[in-house]
N, C-alpha and C. Protein backbone atom coordinates (compact mmCIF):
# COMPACT_ATOMS: atom_id res chain seq x y z
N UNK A 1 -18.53 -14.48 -29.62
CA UNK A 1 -17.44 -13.56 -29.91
C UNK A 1 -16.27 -14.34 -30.49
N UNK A 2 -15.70 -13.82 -32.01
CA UNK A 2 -14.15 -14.63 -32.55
C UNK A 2 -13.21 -14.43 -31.39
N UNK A 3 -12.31 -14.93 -31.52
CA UNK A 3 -11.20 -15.15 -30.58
C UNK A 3 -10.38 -13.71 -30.75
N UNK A 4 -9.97 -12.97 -29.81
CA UNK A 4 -8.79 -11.88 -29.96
C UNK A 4 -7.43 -12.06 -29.68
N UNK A 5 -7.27 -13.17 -30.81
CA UNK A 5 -5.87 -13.05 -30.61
C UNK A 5 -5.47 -12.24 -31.79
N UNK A 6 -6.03 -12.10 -32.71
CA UNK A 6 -5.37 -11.18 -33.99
C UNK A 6 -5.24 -9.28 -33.14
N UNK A 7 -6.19 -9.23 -32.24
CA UNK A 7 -5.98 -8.35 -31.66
C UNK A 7 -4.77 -7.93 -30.88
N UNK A 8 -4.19 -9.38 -29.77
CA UNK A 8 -3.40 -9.46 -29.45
C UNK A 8 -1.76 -9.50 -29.97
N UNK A 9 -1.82 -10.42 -31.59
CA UNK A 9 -0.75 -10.10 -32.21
C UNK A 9 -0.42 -8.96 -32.88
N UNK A 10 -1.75 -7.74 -32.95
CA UNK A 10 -1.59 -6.44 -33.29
C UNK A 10 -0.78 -5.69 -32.33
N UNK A 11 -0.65 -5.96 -31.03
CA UNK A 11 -0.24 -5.15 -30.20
C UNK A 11 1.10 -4.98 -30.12
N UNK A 12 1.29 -3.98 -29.12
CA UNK A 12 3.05 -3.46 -28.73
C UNK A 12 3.59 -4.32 -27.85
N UNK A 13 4.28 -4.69 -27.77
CA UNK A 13 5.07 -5.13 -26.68
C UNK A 13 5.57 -3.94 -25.50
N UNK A 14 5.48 -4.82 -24.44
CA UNK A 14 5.74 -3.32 -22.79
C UNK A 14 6.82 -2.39 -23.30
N UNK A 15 7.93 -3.44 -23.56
CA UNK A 15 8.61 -2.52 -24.42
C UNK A 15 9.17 -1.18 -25.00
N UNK A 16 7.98 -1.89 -26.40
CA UNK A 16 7.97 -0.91 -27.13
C UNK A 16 6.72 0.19 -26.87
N UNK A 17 5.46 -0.36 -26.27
CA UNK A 17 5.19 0.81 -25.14
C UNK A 17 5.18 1.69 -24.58
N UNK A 18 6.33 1.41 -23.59
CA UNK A 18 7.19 2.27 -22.80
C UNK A 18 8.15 2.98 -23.07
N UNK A 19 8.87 2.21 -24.41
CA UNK A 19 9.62 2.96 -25.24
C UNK A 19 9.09 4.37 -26.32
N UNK A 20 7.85 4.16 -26.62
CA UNK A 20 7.21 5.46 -27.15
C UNK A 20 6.52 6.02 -26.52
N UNK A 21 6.57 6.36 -25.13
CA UNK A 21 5.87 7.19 -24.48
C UNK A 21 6.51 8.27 -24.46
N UNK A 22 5.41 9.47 -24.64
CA UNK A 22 5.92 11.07 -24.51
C UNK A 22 5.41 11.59 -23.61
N UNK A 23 4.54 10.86 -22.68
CA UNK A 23 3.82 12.14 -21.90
C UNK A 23 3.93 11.54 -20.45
N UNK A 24 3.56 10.39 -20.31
CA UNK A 24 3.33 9.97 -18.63
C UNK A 24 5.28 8.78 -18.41
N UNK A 25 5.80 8.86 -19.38
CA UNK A 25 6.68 7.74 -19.22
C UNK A 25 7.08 7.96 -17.94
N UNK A 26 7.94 9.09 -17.56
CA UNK A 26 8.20 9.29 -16.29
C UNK A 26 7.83 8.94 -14.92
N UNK A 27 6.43 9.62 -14.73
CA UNK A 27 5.72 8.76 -13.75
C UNK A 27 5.19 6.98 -13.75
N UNK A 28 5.21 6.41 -14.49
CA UNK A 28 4.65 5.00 -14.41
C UNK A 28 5.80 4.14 -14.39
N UNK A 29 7.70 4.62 -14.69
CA UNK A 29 8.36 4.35 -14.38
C UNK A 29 8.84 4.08 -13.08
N UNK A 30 8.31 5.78 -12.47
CA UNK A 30 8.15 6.00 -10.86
C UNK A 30 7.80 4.64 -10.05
N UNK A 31 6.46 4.49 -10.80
CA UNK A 31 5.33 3.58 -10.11
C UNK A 31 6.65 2.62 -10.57
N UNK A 32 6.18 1.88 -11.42
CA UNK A 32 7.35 0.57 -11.23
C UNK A 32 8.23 0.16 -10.69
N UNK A 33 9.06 1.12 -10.41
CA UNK A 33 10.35 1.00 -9.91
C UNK A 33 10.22 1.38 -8.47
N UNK A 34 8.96 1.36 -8.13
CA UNK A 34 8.74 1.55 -6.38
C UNK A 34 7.59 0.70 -5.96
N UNK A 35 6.52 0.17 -6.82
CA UNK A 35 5.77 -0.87 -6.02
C UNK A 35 6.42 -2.32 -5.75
N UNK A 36 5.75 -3.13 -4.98
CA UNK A 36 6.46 -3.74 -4.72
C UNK A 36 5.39 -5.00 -4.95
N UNK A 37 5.86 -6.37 -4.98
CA UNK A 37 4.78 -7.77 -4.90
C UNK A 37 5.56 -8.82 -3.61
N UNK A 38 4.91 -8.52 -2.64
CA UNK A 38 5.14 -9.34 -1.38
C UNK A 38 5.30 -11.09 -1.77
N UNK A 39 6.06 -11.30 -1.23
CA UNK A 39 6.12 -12.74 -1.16
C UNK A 39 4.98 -13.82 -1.28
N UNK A 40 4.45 -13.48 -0.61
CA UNK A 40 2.87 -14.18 -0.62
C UNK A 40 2.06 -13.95 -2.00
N UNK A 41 1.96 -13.05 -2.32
CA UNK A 41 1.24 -12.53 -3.67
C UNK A 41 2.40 -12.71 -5.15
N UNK A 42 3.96 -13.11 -4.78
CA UNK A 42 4.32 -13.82 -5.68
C UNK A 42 4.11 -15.29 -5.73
N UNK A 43 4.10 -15.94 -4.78
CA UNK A 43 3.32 -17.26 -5.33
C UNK A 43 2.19 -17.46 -5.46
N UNK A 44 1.04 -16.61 -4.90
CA UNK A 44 -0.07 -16.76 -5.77
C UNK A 44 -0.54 -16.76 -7.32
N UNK A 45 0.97 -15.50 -7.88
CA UNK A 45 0.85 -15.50 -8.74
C UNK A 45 1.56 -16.54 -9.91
N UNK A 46 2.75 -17.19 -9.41
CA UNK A 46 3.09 -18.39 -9.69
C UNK A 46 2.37 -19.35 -10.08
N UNK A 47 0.96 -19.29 -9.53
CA UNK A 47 0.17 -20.36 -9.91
C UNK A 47 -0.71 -20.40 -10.95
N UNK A 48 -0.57 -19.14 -11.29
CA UNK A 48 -1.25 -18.82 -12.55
C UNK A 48 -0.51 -19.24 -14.09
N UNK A 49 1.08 -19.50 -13.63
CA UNK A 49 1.87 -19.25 -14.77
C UNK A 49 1.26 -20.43 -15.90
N UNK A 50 1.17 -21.99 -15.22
CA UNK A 50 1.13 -22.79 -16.74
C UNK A 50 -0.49 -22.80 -16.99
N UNK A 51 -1.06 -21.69 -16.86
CA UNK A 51 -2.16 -21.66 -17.61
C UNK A 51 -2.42 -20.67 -18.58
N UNK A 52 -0.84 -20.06 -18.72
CA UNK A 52 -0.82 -19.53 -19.88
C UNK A 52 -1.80 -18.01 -20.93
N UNK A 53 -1.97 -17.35 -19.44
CA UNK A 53 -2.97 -16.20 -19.78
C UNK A 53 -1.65 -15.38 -20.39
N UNK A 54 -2.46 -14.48 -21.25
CA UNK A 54 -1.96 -13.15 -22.11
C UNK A 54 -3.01 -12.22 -21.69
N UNK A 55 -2.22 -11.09 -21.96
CA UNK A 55 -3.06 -9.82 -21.77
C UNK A 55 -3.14 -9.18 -22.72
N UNK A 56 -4.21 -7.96 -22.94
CA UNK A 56 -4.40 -7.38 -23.97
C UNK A 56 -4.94 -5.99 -23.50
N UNK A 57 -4.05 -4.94 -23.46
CA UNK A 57 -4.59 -3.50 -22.94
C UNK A 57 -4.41 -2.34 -23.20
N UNK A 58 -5.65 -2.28 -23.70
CA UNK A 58 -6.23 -0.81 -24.25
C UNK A 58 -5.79 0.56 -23.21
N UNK A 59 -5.05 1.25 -24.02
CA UNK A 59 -4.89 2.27 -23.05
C UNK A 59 -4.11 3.60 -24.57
N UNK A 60 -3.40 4.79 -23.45
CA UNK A 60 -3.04 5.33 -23.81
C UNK A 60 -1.97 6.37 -23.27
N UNK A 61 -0.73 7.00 -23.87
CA UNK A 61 -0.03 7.71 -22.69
C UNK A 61 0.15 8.29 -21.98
N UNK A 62 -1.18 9.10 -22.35
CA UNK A 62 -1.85 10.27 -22.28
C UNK A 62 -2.52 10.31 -20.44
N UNK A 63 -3.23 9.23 -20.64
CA UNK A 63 -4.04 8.68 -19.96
C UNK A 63 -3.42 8.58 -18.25
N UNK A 64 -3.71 9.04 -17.39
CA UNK A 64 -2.90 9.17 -15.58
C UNK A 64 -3.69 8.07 -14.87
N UNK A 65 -4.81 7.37 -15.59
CA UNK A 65 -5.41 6.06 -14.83
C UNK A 65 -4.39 5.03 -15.31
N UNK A 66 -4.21 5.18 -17.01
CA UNK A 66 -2.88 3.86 -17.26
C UNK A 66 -2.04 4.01 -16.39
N UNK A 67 -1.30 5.52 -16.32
CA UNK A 67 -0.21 5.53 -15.74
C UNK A 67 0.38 5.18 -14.34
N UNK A 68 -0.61 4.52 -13.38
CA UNK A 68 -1.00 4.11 -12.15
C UNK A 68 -0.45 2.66 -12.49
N UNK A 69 -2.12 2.22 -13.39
CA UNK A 69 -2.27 0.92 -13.49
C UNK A 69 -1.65 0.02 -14.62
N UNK A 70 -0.77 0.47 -15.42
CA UNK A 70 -0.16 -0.38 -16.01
C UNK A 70 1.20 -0.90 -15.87
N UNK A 71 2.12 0.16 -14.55
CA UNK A 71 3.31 -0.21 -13.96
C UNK A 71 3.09 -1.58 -13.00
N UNK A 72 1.81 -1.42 -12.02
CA UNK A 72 1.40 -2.26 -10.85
C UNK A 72 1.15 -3.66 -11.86
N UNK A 73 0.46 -3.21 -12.86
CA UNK A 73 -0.11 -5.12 -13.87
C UNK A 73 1.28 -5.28 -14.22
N UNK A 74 2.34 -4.34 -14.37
CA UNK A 74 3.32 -5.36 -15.52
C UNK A 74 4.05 -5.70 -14.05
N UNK A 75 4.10 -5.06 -13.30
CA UNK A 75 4.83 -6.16 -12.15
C UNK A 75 4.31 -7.45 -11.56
N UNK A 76 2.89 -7.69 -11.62
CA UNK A 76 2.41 -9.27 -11.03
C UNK A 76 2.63 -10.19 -12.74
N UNK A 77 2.43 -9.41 -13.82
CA UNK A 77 2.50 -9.88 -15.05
C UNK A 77 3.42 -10.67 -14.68
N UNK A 78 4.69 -9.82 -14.90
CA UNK A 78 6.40 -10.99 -14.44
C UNK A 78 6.17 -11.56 -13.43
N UNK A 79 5.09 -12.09 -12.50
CA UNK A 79 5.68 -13.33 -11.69
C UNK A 79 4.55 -14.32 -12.28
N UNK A 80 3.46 -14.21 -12.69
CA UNK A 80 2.06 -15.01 -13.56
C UNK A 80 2.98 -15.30 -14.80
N UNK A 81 3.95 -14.38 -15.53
CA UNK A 81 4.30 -14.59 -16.70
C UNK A 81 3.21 -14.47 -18.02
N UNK A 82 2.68 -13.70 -17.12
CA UNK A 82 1.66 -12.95 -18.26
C UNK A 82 1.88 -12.33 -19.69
N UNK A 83 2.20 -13.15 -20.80
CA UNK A 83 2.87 -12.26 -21.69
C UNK A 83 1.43 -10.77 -22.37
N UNK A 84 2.34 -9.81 -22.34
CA UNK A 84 1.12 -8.51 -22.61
C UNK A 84 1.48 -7.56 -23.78
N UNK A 85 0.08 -7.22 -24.27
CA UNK A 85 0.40 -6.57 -25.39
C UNK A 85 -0.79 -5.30 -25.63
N UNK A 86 0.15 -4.11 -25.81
CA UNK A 86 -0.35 -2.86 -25.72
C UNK A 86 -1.23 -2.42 -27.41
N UNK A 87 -2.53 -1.97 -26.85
CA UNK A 87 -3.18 -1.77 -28.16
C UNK A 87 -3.69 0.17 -27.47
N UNK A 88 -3.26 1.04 -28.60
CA UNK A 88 -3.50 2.66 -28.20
C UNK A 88 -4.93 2.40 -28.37
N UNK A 89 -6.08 3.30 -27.41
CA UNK A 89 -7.20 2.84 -27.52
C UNK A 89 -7.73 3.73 -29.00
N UNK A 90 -7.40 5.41 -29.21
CA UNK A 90 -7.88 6.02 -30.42
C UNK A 90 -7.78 5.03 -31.80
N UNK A 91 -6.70 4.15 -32.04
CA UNK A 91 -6.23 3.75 -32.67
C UNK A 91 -6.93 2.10 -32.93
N UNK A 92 -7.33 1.55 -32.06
CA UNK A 92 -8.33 0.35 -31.83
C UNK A 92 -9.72 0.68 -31.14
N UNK A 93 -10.28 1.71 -31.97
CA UNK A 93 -11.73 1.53 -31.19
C UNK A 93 -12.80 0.43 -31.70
N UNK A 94 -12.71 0.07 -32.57
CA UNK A 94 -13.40 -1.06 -32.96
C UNK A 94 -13.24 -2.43 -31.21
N UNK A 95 -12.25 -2.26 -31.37
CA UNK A 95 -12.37 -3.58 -30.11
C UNK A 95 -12.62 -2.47 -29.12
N UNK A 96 -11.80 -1.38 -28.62
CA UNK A 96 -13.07 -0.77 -27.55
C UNK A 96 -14.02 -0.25 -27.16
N UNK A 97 -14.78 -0.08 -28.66
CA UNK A 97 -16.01 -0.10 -28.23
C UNK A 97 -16.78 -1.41 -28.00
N UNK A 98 -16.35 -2.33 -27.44
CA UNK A 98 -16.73 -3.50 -27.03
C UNK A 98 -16.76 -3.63 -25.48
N UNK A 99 -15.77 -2.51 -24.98
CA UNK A 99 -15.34 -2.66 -23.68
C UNK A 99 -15.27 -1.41 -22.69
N UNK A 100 -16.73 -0.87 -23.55
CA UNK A 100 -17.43 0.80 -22.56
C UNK A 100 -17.60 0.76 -21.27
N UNK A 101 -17.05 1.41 -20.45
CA UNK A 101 -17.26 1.66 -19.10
C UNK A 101 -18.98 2.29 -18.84
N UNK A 102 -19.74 1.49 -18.04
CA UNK A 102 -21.17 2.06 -18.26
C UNK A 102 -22.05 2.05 -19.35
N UNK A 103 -21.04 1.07 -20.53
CA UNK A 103 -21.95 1.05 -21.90
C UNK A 103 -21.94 2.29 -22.28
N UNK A 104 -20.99 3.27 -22.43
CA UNK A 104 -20.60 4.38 -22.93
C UNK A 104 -19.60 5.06 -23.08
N UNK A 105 -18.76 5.20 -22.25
CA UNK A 105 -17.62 5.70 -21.57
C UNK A 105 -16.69 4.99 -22.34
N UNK A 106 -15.50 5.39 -23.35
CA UNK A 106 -13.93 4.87 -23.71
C UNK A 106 -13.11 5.19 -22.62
N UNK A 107 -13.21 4.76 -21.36
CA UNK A 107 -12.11 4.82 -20.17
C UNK A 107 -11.40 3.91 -20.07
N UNK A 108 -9.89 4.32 -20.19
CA UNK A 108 -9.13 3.17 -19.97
C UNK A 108 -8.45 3.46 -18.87
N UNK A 109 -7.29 2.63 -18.49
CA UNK A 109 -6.71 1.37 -18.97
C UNK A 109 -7.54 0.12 -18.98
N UNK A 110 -8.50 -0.44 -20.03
CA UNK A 110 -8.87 -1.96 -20.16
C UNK A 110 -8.03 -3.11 -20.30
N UNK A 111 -7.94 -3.83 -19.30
CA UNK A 111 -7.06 -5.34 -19.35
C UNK A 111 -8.08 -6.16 -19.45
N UNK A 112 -7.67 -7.00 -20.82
CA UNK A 112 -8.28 -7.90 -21.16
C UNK A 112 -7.64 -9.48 -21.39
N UNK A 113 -8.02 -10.32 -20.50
CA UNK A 113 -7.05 -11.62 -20.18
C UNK A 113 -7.90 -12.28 -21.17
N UNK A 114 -6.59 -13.06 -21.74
CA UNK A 114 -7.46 -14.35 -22.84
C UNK A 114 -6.88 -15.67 -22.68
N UNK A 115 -6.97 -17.12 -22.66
CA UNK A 115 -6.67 -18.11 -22.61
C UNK A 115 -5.22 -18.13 -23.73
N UNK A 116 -4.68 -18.84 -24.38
CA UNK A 116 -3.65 -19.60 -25.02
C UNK A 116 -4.55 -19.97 -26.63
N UNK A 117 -5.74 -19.84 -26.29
CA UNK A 117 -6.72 -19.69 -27.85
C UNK A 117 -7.10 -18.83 -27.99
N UNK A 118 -6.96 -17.60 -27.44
CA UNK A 118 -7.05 -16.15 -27.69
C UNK A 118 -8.73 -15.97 -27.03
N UNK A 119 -9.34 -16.60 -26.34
CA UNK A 119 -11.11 -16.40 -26.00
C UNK A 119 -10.52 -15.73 -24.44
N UNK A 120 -11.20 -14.76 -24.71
CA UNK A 120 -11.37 -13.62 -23.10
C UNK A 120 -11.87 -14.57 -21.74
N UNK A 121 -11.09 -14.41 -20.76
CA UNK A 121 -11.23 -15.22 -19.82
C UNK A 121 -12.04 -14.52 -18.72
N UNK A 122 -11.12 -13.34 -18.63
CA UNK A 122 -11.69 -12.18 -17.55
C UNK A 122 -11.01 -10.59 -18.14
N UNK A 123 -11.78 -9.94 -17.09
CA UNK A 123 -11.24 -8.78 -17.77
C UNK A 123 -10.97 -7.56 -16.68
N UNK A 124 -10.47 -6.58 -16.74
CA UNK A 124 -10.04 -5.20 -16.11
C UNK A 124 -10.14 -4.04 -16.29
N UNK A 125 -10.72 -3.19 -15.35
CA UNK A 125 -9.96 -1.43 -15.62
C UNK A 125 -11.79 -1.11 -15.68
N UNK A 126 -11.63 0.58 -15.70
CA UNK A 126 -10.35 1.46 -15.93
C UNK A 126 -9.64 0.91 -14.48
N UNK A 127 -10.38 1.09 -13.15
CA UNK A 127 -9.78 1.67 -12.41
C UNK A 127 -10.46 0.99 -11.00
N UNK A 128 -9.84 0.74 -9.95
CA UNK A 128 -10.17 -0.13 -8.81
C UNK A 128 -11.09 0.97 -7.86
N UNK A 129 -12.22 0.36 -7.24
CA UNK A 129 -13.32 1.22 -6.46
C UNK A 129 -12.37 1.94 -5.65
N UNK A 130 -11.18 2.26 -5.11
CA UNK A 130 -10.61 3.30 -4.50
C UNK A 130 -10.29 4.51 -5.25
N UNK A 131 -9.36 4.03 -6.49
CA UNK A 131 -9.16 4.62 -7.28
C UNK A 131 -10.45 5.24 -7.53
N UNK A 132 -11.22 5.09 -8.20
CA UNK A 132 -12.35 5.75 -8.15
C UNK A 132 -13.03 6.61 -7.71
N UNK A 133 -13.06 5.97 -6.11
CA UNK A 133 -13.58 7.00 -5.14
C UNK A 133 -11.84 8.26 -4.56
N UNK A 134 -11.18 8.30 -4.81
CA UNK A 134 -9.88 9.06 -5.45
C UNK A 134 -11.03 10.36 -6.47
N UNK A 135 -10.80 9.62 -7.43
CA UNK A 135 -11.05 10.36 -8.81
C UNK A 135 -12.31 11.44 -8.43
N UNK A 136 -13.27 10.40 -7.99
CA UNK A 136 -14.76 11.56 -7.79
C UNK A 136 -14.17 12.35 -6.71
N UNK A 137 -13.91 12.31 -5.55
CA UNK A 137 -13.41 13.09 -4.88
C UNK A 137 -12.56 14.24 -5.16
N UNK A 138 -11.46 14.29 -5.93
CA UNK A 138 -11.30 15.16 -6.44
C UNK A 138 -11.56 16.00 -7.69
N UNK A 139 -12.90 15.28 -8.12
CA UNK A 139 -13.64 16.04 -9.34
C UNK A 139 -14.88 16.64 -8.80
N UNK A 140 -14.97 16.14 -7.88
CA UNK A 140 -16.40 16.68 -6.60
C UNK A 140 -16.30 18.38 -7.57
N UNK A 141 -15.78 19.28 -7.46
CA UNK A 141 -15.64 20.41 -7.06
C UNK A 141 -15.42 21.60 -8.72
N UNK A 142 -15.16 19.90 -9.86
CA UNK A 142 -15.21 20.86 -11.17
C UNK A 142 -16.33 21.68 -11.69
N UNK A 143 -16.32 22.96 -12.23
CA UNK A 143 -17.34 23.39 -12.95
C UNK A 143 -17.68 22.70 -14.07
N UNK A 144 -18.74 23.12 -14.93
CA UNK A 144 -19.39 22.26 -16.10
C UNK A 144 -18.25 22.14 -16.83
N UNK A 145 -18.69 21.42 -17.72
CA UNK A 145 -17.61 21.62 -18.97
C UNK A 145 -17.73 22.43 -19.97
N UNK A 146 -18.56 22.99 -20.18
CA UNK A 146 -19.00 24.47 -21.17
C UNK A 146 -18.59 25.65 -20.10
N UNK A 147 -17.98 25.66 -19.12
CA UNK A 147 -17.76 26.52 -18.11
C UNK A 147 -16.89 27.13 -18.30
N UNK A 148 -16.52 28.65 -18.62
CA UNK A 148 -14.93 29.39 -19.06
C UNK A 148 -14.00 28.56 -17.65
N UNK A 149 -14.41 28.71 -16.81
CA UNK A 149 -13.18 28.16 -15.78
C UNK A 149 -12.86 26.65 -16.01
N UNK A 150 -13.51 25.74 -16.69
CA UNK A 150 -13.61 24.05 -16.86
C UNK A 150 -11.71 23.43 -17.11
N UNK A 151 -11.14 24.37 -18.05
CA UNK A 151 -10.16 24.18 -18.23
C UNK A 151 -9.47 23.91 -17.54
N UNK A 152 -9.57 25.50 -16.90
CA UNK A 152 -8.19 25.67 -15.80
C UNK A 152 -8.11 24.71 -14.72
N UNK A 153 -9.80 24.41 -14.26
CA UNK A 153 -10.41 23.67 -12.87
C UNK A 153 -9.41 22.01 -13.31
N UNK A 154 -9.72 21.55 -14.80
CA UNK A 154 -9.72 20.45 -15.05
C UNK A 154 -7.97 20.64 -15.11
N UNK A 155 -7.16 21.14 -15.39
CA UNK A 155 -5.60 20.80 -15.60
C UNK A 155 -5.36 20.53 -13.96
N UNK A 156 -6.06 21.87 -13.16
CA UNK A 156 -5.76 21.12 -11.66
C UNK A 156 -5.92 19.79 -10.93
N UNK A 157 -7.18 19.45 -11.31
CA UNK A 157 -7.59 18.01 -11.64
C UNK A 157 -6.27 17.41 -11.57
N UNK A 158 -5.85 16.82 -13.07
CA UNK A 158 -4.96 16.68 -13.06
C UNK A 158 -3.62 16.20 -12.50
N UNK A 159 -2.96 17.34 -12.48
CA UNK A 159 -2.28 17.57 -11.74
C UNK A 159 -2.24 16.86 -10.37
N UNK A 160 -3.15 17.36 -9.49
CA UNK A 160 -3.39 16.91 -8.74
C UNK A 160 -3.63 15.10 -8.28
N UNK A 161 -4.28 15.02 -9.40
CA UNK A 161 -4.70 13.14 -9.24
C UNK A 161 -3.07 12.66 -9.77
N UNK A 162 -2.46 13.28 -10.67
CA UNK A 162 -1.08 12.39 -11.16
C UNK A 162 -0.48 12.51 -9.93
N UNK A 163 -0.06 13.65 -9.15
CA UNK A 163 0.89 13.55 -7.82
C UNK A 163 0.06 12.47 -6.68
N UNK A 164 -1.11 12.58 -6.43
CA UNK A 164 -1.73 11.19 -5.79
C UNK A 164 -1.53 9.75 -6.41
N UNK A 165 -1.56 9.80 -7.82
CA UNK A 165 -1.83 8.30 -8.36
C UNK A 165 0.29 7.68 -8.44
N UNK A 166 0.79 8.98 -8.84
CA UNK A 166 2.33 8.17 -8.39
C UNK A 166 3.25 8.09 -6.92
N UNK A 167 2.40 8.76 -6.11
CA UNK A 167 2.88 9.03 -4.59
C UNK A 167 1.85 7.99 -3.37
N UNK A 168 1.22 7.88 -3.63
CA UNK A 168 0.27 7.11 -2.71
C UNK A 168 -0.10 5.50 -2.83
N UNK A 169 1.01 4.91 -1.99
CA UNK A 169 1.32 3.71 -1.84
C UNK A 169 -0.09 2.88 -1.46
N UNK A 170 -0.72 3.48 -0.73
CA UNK A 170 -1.90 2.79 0.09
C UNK A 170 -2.86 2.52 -1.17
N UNK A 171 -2.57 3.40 -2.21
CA UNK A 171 -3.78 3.43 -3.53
C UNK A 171 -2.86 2.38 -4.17
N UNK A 172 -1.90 2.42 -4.53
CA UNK A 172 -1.04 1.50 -5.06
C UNK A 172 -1.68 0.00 -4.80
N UNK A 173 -1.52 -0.19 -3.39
CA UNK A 173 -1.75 -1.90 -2.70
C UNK A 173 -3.25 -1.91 -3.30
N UNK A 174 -4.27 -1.07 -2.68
CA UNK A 174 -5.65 -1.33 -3.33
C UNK A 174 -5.60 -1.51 -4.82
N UNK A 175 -5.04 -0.93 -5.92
CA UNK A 175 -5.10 -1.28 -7.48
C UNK A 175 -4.32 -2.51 -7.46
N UNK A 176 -3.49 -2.91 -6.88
CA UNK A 176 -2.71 -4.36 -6.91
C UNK A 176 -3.53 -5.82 -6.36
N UNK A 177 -4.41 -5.29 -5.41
CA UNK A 177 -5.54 -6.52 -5.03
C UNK A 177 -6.25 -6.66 -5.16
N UNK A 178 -6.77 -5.44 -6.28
CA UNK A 178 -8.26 -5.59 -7.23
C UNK A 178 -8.13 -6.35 -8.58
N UNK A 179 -6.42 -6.09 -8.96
CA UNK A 179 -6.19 -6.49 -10.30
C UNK A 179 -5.75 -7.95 -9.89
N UNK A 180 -5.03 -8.45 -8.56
CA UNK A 180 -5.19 -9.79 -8.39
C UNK A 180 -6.41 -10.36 -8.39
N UNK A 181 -7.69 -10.23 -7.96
CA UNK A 181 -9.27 -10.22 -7.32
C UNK A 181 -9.55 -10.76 -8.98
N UNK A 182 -9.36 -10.29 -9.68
CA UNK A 182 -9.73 -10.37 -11.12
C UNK A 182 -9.26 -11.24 -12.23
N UNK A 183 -7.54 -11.14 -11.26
CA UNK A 183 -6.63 -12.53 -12.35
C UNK A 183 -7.30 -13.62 -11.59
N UNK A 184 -7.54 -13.92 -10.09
CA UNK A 184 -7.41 -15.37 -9.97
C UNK A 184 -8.85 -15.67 -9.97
């Protein structure tokens, strides 16, 4: 595989990111400005700093799994000093279809860590086995998707998972020690 750093210098900065969000900005602000990185898990992440990882993550604003998981990464980011850069996934599918959930699936948020020569070190997402078991749980119960009710069932969805994924601290800590599990 070439190196992705041309990928990486394609990207947004958190930024500017966060600065063009229209749909979830609100909530992932939420998240930010209320999780927290314990003492202990800032110097773990300290130790990551002079080795100089970057990130690279596919996502979108749209998206209520980013909106979880990209407030919780940019907070261990700033103590690793992770510099990160946002690629919209509609907009870069060439690199994600490299990075199918199940070898099929475009689910994001994908974090993709690369060395200081741009070669992928490790990687992330969509979403931590709680999160997950979250998600099926409350999809347990949708009709098909050719189903006249699919819609309505699915906005509740929704709904529902965004007020869990920005209110529920305990899901919070689990996406924060899966995405550490993965940096170190």
């Amino acid at each position: 595989m070439s190196t992705l750093q041309p990928w990486f210098e394609k990207g947004l900065t958190d930024f500017t990111y966060l600065h063009n969000m229209t749909v979830h900005q609100e909530n992932l602000l939420k998240v930010y400005n209320s999780v927290s990185v314990s003492d202990e898990e800032k110097a773990t992440l300290r130790t990551l700093q002079h080795k100089k990882i970057k990130a690279i993550v596919l996502t979108a604003d749209w998206c209520g799994d980013a909106m979880v998981n990209v407030p919780i990464f940019l907070r261990l980011a700033q103590e690793a000093l992770i510099e990160t850069r946002f690629l919209i996934r509609d907009e870069n599918l060439e690199l994600m279809d490299q990075y199918l959930t199940n070898g099929t699936a475009r689910s994001i948020p994908i974090f993709i860590f690369i060395d200081e020569d741009g070669n992928e070190i490790r990687k992330w997402g969509p979403r931590s086995p709680k999160a997950q078991e979250v998600a099926d749980a409350l999809k347990a119960n949708l009709p098909e998707k050719n189903s006249p009710e699919f819609e309505a069932a699915f906005k509740e969805f929704a709904t529902k998972i965004s007020a869990t994924f920005t209110t529920d601290q305990a899901l919070w800590e689990d996406i924060k020690k899966d995405m550490l599990k993965a940096l170190l």
